[in-house]
C-alpha atoms as a PDB file:
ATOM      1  CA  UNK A   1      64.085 -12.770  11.263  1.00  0.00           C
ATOM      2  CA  UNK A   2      65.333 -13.807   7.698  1.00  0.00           C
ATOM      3  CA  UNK A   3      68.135 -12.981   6.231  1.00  0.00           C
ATOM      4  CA  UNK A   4      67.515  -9.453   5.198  1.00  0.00           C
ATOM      5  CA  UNK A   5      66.456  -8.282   1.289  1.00  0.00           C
ATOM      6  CA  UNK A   6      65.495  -4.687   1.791  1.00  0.00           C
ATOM      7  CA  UNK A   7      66.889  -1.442   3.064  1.00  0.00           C
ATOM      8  CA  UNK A   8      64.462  -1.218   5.848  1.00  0.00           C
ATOM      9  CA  UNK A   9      64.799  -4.900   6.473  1.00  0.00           C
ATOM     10  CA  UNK A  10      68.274  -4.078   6.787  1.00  0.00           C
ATOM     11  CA  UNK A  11      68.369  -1.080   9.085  1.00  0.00           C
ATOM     12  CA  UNK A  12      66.103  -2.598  11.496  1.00  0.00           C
ATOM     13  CA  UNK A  13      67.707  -5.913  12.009  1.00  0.00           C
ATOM     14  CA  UNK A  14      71.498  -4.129  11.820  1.00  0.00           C
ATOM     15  CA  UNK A  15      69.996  -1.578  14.529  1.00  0.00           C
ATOM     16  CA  UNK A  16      68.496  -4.572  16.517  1.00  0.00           C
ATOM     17  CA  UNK A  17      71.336  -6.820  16.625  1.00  0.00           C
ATOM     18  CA  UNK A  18      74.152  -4.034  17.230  1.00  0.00           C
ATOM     19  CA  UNK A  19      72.190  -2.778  19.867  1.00  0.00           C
ATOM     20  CA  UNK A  20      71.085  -6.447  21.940  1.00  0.00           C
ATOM     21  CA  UNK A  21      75.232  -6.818  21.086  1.00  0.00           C
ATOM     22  CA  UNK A  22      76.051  -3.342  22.908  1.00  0.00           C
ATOM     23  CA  UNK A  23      73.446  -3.732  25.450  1.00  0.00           C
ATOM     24  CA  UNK A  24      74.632  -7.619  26.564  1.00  0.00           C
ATOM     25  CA  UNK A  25      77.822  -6.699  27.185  1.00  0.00           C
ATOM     26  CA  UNK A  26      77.324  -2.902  29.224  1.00  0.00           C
ATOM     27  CA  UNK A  27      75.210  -5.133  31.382  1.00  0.00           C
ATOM     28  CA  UNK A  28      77.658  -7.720  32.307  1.00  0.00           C
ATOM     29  CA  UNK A  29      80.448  -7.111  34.900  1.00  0.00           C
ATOM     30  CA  UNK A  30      83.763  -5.493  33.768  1.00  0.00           C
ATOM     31  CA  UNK A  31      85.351  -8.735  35.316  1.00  0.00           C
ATOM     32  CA  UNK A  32      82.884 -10.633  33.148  1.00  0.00           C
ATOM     33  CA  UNK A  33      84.007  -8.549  29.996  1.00  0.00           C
ATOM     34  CA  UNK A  34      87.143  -9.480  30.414  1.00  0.00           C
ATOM     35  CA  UNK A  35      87.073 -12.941  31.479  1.00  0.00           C
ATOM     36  CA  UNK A  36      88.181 -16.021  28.866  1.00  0.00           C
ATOM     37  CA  UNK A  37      85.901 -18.350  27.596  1.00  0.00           C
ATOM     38  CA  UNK A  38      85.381 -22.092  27.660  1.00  0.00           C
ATOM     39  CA  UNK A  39      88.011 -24.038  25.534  1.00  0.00           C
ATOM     40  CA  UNK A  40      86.684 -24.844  22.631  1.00  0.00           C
ATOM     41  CA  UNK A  41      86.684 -21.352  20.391  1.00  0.00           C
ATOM     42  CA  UNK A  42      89.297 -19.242  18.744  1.00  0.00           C
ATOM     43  CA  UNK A  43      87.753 -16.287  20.302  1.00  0.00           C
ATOM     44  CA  UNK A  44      88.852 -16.801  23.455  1.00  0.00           C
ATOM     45  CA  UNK A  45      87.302 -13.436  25.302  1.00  0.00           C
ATOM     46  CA  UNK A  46      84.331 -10.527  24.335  1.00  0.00           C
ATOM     47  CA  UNK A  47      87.482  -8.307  23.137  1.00  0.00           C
ATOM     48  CA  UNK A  48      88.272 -10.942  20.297  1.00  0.00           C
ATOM     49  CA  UNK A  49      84.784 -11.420  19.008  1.00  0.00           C
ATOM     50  CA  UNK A  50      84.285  -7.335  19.288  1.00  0.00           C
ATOM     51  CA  UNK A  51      87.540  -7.168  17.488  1.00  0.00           C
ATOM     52  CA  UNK A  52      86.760  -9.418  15.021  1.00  0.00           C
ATOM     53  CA  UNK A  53      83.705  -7.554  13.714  1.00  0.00           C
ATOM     54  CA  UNK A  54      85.907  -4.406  14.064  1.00  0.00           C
ATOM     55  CA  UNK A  55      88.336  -5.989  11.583  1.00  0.00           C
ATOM     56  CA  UNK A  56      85.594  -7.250   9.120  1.00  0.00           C
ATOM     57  CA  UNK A  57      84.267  -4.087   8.888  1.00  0.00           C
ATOM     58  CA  UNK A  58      87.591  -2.100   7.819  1.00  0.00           C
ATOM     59  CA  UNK A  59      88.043  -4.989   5.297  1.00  0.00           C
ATOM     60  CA  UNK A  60      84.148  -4.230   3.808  1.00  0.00           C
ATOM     61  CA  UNK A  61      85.566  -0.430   4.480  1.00  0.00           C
ATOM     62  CA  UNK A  62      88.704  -0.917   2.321  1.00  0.00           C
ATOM     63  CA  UNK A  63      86.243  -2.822  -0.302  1.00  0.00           C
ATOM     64  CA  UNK A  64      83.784   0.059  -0.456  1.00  0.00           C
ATOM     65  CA  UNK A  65      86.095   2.507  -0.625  1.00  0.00           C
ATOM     66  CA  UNK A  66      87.925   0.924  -3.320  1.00  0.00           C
ATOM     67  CA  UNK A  67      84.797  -0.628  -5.663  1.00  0.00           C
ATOM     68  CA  UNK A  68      83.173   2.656  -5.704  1.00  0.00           C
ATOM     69  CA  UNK A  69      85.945   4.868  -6.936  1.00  0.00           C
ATOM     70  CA  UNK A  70      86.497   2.210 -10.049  1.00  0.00           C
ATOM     71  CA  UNK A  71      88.392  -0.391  -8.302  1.00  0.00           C
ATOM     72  CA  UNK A  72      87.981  -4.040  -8.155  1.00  0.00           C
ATOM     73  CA  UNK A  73      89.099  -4.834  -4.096  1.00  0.00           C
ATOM     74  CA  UNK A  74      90.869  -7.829  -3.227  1.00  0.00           C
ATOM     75  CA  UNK A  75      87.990  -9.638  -1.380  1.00  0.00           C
ATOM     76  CA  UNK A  76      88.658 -10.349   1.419  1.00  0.00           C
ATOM     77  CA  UNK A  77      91.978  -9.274   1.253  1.00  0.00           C
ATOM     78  CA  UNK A  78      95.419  -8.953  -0.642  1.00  0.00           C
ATOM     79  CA  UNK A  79      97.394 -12.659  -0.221  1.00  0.00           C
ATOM     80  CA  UNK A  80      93.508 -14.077   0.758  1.00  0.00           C
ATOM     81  CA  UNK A  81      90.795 -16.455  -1.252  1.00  0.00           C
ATOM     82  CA  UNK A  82      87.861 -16.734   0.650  1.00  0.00           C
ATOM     83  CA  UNK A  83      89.094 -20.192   1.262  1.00  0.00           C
ATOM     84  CA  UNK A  84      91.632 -18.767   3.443  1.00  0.00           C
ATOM     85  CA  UNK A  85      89.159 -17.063   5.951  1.00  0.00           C
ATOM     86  CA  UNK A  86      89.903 -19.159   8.507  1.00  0.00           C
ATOM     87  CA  UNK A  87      93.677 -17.890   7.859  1.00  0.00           C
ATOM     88  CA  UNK A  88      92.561 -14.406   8.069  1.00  0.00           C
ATOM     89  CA  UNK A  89      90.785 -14.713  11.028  1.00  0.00           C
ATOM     90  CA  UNK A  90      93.845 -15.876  12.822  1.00  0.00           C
ATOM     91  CA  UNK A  91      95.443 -12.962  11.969  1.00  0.00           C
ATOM     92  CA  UNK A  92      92.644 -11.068  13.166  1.00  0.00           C
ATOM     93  CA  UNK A  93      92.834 -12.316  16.207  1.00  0.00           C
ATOM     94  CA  UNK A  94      96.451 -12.320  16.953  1.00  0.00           C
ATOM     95  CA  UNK A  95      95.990  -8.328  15.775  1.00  0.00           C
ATOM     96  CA  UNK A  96      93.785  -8.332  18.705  1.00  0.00           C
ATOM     97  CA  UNK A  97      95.868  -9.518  21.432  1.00  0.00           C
ATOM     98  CA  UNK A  98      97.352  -6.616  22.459  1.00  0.00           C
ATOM     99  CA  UNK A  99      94.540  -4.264  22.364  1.00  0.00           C
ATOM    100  CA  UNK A 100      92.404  -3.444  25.989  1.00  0.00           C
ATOM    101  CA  UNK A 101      88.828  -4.582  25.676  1.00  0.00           C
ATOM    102  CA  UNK A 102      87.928  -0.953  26.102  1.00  0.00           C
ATOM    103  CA  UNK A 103      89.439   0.635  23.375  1.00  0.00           C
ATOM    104  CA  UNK A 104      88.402  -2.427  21.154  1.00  0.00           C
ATOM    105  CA  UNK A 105      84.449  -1.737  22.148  1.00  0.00           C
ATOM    106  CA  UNK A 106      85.267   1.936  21.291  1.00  0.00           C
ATOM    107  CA  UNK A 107      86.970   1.071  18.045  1.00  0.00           C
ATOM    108  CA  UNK A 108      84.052  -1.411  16.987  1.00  0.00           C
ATOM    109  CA  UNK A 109      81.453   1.343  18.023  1.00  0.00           C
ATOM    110  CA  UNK A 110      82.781   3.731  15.358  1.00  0.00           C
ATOM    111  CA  UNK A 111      83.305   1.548  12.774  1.00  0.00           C
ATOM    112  CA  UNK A 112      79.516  -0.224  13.318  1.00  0.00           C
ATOM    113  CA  UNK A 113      78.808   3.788  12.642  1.00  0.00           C
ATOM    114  CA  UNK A 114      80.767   4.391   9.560  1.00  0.00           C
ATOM    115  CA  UNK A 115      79.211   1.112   7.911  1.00  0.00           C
ATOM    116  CA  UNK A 116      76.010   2.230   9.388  1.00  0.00           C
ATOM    117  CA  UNK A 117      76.511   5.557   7.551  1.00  0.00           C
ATOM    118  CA  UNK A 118      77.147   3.113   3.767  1.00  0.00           C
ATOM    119  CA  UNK A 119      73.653   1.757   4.756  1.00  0.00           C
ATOM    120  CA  UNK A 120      71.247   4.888   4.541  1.00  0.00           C
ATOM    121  CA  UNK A 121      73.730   6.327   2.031  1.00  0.00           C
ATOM    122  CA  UNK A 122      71.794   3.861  -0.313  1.00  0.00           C
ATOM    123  CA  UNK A 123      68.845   3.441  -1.921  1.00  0.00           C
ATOM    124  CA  UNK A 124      66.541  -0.217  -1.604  1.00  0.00           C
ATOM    125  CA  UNK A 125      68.006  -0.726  -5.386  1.00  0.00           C
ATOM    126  CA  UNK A 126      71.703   0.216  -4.641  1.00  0.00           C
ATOM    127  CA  UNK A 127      71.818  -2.184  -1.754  1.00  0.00           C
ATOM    128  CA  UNK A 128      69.771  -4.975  -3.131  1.00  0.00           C
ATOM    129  CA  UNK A 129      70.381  -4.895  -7.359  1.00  0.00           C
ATOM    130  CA  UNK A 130      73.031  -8.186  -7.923  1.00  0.00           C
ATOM    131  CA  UNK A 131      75.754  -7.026 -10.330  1.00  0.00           C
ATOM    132  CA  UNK A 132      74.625  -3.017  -9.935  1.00  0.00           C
ATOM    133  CA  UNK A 133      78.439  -2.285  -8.897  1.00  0.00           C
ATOM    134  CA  UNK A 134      81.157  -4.055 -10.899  1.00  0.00           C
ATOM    135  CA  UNK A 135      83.439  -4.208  -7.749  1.00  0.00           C
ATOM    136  CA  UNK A 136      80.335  -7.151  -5.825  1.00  0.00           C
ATOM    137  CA  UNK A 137      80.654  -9.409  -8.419  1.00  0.00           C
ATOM    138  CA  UNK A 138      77.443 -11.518  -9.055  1.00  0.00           C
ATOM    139  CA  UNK A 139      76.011 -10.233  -5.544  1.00  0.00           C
ATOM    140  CA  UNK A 140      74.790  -6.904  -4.369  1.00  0.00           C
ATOM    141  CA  UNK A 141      75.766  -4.448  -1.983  1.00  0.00           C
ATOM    142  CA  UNK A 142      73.713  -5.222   0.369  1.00  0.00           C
ATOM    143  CA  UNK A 143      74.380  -8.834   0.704  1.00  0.00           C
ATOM    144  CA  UNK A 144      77.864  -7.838   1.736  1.00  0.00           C
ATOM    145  CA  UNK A 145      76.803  -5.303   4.379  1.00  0.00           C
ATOM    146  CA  UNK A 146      74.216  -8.036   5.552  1.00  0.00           C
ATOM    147  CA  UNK A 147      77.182  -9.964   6.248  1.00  0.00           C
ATOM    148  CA  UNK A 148      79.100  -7.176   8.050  1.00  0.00           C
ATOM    149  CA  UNK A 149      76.187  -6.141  10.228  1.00  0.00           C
ATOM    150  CA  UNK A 150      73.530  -7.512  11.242  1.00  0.00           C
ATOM    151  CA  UNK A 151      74.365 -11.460  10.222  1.00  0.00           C
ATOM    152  CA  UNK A 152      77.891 -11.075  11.999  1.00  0.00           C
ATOM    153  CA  UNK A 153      76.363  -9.476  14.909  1.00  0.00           C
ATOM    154  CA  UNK A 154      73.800 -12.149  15.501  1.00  0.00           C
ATOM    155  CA  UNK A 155      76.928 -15.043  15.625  1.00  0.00           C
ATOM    156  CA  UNK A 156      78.544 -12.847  17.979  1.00  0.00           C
ATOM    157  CA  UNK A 157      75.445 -12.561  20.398  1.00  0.00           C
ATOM    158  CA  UNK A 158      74.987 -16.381  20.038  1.00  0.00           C
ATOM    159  CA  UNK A 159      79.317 -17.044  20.758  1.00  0.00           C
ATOM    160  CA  UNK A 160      78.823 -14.597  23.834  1.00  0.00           C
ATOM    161  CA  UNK A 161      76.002 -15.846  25.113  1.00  0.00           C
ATOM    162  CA  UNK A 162      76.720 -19.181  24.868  1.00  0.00           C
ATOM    163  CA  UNK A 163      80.413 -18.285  26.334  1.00  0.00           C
ATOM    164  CA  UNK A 164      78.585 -16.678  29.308  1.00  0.00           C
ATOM    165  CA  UNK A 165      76.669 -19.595  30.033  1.00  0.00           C
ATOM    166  CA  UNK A 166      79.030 -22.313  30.127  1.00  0.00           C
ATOM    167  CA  UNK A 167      80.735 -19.999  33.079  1.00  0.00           C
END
């Protein structure tokens, strides 16, 4: 499916992806879960890619939160360009190291909920206007939850997946 440009478009591919996400990994051995991948990926486990969506959506969160009370949010974050992502996801990861798989997939659940929530807050206009909130910048709401949801669950599937395979 594209890349979506509607509210419904939205909902339905952020609902498809989260769930195939959720559902792959309940079906897969808790050994499995667990297990590192192939060399070859910072990810090296389910638990980092789950908590690496976790952290991207408290950054888009933090953003929200901030842009619609007046703000203008550092984006992605304070002491990061966008040309330091690669940076940032470091950090994400090494924030991840100490955290049980379990509580990460229960952490990522809620979260996936509370952006879920910012979705069918919205109107089709709110999400998809560029410019309609001074805190997006020349994009639109929804392009950013696009990127939070359903386009960041999609790489995951295809990084597990492929992970899985290789085993």
């Amino acid at each position: 499916m594209a890349r979506p440009t509607s509210k419904g478009s939205l909902v339905t591919l952020a609902k498809e992806n989260y769930q195939r996400l959720i559902s792959l990994i309940e079906a897969l051995p808790e050994r499995q879960r667990e297990k590192a991948f192939p060399e070859g990926t910072m990810n090296r486990n389910i638990r980092d890619v789950i908590g690496h969506l976790y952290y991207w959506h408290l950054l888009f969160l933090n953003w929200y939160e901030e842009g619609m009370k007046g703000g203008k949010p550092k984006i992605p974050k304070e002491g990061y360009t966008m040309k330091d992502t690669p940076k940032l996801n470091q950090e994400i990861w090494k924030s991840c190291q100490k955290v049980l798989f379990s509580e990460m997939f229960s952490m990522f659940k809620d979260s996936h909920s509370k952006v879920f929530r910012i979705i069918e807050s919205h109107t089709d206009e709110e999400l998809f206007t560029k410019k309609k909130y001074h805190w997006t910048g020349s994009t639109s709401l929804g392009s950013y939850l696009v990127s939070a949801t359903s386009s960041h669950y999609d790489w995951a599937l295809k990084l597990i997946r492929k992970s899985i395979k290789k085993k």
